[in-house]
C-alpha atoms as a PDB file:
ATOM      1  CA  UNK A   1      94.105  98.595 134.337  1.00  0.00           C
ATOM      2  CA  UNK A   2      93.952  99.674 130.886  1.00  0.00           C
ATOM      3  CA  UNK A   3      91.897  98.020 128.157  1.00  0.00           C
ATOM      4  CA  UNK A   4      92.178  98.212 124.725  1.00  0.00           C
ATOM      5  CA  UNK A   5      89.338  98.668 121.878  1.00  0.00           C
ATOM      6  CA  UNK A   6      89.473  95.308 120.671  1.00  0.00           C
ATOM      7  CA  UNK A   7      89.358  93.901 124.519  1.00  0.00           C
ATOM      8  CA  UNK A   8      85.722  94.883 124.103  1.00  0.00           C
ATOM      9  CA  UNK A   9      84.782  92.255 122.156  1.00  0.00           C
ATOM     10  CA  UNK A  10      83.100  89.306 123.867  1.00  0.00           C
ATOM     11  CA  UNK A  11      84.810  86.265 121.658  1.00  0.00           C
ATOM     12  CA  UNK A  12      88.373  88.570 122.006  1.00  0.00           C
ATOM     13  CA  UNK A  13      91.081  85.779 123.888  1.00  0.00           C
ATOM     14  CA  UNK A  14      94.507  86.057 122.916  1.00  0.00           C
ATOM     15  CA  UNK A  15      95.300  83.227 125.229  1.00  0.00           C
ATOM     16  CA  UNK A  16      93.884  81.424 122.746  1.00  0.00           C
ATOM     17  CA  UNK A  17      95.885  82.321 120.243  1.00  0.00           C
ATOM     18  CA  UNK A  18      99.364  81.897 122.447  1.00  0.00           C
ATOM     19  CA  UNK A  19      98.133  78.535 123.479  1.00  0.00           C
ATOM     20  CA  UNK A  20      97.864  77.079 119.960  1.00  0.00           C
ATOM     21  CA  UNK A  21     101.011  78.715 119.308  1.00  0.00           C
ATOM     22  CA  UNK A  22     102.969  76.700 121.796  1.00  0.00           C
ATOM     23  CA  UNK A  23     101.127  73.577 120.897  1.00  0.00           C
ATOM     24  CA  UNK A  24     102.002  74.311 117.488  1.00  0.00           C
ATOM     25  CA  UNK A  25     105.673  75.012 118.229  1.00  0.00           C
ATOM     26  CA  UNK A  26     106.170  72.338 120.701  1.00  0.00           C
ATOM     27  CA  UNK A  27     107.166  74.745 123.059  1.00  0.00           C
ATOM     28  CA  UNK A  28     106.869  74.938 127.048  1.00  0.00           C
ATOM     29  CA  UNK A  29     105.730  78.478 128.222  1.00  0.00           C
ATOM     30  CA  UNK A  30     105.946  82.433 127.049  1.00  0.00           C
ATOM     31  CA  UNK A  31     109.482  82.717 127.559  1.00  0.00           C
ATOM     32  CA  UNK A  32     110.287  80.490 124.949  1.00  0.00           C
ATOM     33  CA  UNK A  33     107.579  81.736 122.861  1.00  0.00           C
ATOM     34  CA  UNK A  34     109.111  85.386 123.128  1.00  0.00           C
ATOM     35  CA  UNK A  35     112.363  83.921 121.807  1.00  0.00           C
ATOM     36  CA  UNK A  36     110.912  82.298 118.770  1.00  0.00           C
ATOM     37  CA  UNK A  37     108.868  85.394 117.812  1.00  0.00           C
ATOM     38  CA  UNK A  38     112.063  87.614 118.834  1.00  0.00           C
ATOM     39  CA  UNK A  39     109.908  89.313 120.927  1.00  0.00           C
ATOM     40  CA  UNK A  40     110.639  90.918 124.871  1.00  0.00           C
ATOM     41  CA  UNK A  41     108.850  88.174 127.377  1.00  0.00           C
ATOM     42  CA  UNK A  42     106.977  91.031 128.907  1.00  0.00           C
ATOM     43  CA  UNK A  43     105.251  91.500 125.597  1.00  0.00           C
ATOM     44  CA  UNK A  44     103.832  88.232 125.832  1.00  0.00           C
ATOM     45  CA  UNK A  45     102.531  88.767 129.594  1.00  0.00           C
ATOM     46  CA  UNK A  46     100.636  92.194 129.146  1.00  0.00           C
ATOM     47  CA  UNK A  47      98.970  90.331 125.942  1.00  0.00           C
ATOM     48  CA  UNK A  48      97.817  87.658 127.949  1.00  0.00           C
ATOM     49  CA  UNK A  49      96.662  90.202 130.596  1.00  0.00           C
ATOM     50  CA  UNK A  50      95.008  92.195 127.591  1.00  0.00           C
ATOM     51  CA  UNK A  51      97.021  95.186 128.646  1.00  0.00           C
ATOM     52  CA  UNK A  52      98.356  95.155 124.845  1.00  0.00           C
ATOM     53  CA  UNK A  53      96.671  94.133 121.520  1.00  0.00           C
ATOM     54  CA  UNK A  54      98.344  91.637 119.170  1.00  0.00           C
ATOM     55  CA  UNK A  55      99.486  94.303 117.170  1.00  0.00           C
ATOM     56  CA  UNK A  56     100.084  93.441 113.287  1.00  0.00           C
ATOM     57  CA  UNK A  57     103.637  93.075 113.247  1.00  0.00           C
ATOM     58  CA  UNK A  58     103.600  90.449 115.942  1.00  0.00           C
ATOM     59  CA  UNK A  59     100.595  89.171 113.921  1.00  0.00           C
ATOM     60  CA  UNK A  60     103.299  89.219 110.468  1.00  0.00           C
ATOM     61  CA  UNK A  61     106.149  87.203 112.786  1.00  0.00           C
ATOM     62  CA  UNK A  62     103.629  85.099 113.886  1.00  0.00           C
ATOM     63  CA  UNK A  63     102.668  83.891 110.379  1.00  0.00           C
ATOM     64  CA  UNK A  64     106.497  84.126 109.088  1.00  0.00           C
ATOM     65  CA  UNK A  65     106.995  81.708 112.278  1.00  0.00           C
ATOM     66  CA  UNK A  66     103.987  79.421 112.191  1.00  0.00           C
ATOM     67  CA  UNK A  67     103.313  79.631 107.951  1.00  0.00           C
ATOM     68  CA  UNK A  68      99.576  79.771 109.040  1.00  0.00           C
ATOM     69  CA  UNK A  69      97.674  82.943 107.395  1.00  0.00           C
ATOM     70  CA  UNK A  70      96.889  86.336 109.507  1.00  0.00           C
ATOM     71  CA  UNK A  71      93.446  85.461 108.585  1.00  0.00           C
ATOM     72  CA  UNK A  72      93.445  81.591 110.888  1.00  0.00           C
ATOM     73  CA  UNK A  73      95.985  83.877 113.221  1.00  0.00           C
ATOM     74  CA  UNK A  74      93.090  86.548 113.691  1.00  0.00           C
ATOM     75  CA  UNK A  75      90.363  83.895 114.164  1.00  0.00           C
ATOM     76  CA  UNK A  76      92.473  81.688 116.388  1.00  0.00           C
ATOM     77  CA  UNK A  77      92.157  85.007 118.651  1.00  0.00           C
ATOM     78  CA  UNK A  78      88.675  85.681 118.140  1.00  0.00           C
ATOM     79  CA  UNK A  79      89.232  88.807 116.409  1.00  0.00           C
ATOM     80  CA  UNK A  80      85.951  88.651 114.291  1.00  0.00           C
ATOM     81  CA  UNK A  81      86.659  92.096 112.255  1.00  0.00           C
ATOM     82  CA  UNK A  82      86.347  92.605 108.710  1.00  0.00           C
ATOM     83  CA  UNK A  83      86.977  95.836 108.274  1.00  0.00           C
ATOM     84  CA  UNK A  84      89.232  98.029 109.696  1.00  0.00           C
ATOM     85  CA  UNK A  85      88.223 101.781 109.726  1.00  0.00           C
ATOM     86  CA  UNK A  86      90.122 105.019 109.742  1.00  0.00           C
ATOM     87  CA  UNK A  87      89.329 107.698 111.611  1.00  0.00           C
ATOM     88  CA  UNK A  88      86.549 109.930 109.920  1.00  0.00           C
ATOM     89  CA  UNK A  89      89.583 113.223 110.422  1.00  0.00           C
ATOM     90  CA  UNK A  90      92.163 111.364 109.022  1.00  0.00           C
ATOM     91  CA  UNK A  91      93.318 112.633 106.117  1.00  0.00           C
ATOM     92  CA  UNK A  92      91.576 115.707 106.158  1.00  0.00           C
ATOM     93  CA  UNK A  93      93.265 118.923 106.152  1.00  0.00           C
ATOM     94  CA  UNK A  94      93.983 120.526 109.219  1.00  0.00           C
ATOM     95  CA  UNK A  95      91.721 123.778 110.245  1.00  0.00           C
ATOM     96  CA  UNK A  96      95.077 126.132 110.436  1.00  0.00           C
ATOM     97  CA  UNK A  97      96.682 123.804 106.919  1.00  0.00           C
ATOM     98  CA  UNK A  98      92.905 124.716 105.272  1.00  0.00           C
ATOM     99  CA  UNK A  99      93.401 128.428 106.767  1.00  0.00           C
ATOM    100  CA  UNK A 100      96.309 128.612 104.692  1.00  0.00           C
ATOM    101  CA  UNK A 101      95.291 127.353 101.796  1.00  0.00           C
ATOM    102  CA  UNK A 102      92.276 129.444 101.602  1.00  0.00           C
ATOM    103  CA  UNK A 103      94.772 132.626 102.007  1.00  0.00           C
ATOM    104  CA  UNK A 104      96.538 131.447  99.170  1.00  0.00           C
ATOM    105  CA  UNK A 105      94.434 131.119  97.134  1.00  0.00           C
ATOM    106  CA  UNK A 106      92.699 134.498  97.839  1.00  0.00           C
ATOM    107  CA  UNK A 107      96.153 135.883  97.749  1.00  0.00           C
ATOM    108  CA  UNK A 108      96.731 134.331  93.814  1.00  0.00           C
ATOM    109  CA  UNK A 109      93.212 135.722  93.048  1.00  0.00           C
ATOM    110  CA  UNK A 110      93.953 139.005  93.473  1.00  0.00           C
ATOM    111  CA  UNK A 111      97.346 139.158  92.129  1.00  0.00           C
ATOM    112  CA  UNK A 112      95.830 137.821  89.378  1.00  0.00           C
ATOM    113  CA  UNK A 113      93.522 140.629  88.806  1.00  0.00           C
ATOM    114  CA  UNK A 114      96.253 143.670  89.665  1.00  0.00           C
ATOM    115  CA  UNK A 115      98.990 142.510  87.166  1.00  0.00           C
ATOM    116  CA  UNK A 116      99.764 146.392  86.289  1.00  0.00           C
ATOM    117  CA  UNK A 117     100.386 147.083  90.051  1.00  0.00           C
ATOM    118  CA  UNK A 118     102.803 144.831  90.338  1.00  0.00           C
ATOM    119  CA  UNK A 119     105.055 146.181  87.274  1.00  0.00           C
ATOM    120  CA  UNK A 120     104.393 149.118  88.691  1.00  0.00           C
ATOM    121  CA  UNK A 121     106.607 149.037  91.696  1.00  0.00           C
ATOM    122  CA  UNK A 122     110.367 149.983  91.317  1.00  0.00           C
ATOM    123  CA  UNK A 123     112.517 147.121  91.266  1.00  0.00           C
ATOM    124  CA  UNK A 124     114.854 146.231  93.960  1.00  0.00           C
ATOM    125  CA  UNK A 125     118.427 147.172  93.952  1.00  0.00           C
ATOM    126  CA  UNK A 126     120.390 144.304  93.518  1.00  0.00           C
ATOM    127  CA  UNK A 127     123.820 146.339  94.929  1.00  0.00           C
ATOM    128  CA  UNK A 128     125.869 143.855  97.104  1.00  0.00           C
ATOM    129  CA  UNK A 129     125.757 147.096  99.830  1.00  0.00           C
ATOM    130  CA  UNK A 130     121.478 146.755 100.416  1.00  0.00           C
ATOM    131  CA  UNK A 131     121.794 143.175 101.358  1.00  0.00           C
ATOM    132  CA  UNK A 132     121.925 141.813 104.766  1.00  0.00           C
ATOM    133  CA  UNK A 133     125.731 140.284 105.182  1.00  0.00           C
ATOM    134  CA  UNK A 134     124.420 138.233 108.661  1.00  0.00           C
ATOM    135  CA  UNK A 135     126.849 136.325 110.450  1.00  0.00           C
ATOM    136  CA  UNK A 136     129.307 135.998 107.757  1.00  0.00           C
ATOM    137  CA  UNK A 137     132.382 138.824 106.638  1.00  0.00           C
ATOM    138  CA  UNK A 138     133.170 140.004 103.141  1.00  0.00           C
END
């Protein structure tokens, strides 16, 4: 069975959280519960069976549904976090996107110091004949 991060937190019970919900609601089990948060009842059963997190937009519905805050939501959960933290490679370049950029800007360093070779080259014939016609007739 799979776990997920937040599972590995010792205060972590979602059932918690559903329970108050239906109290709260005056409702009589998960199926109704999926209705009100518009939700598949399936949802609702691998939460309680921590085979999925109470992701935020359930968290969002839950609040638009209840009018209690994400914050009481959260706690009523026993999701303790204050921070949460991105991955230390996110939003780095990647190695081949660096690669490239690196290239470039060799590349616009040395045209930079050969501007005479470049006027030096015969321009290109701009006769309808040289270019390629591809797929399409003339």
């Amino acid at each position: 069975m799979a776990h997920h991060a937040l599972s590995s937190q010792e205060s972590y019970n979602p059932n918690h959280l559903l329970d108050i919900l239906l109290g709260k609601m005056q409702l009589k089990n998960d199926a109704a519960l999926s209705r009100m948060l518009e939700v598949a009842p399936p949802v609702i059963s691998k939460i309680r069976h921590h085979r999925l997190p109470v992701g935020a937009s359930l968290l969002i519905r839950m609040h638009e549904v209840t009018g209690m805050s994400i914050r009481d939501l959260r706690d009523l959960m026993g999701d303790r976090r204050t921070k949460y933290r991105l991955s230390d490679a996110q939003g780095r370049p990647k190695p081949e996107e660096k690669a490239a950029q690196q290239a470039a800007q060799q590349a616009a360093q040395q045209q930079q110091g050969q501007p005479q070779a470049q006027s030096a080259q015969q321009p290109q014939s701009t006769d309808a004949s040289s270019k390629p016609s591809g797929n399409y007739a003339h």
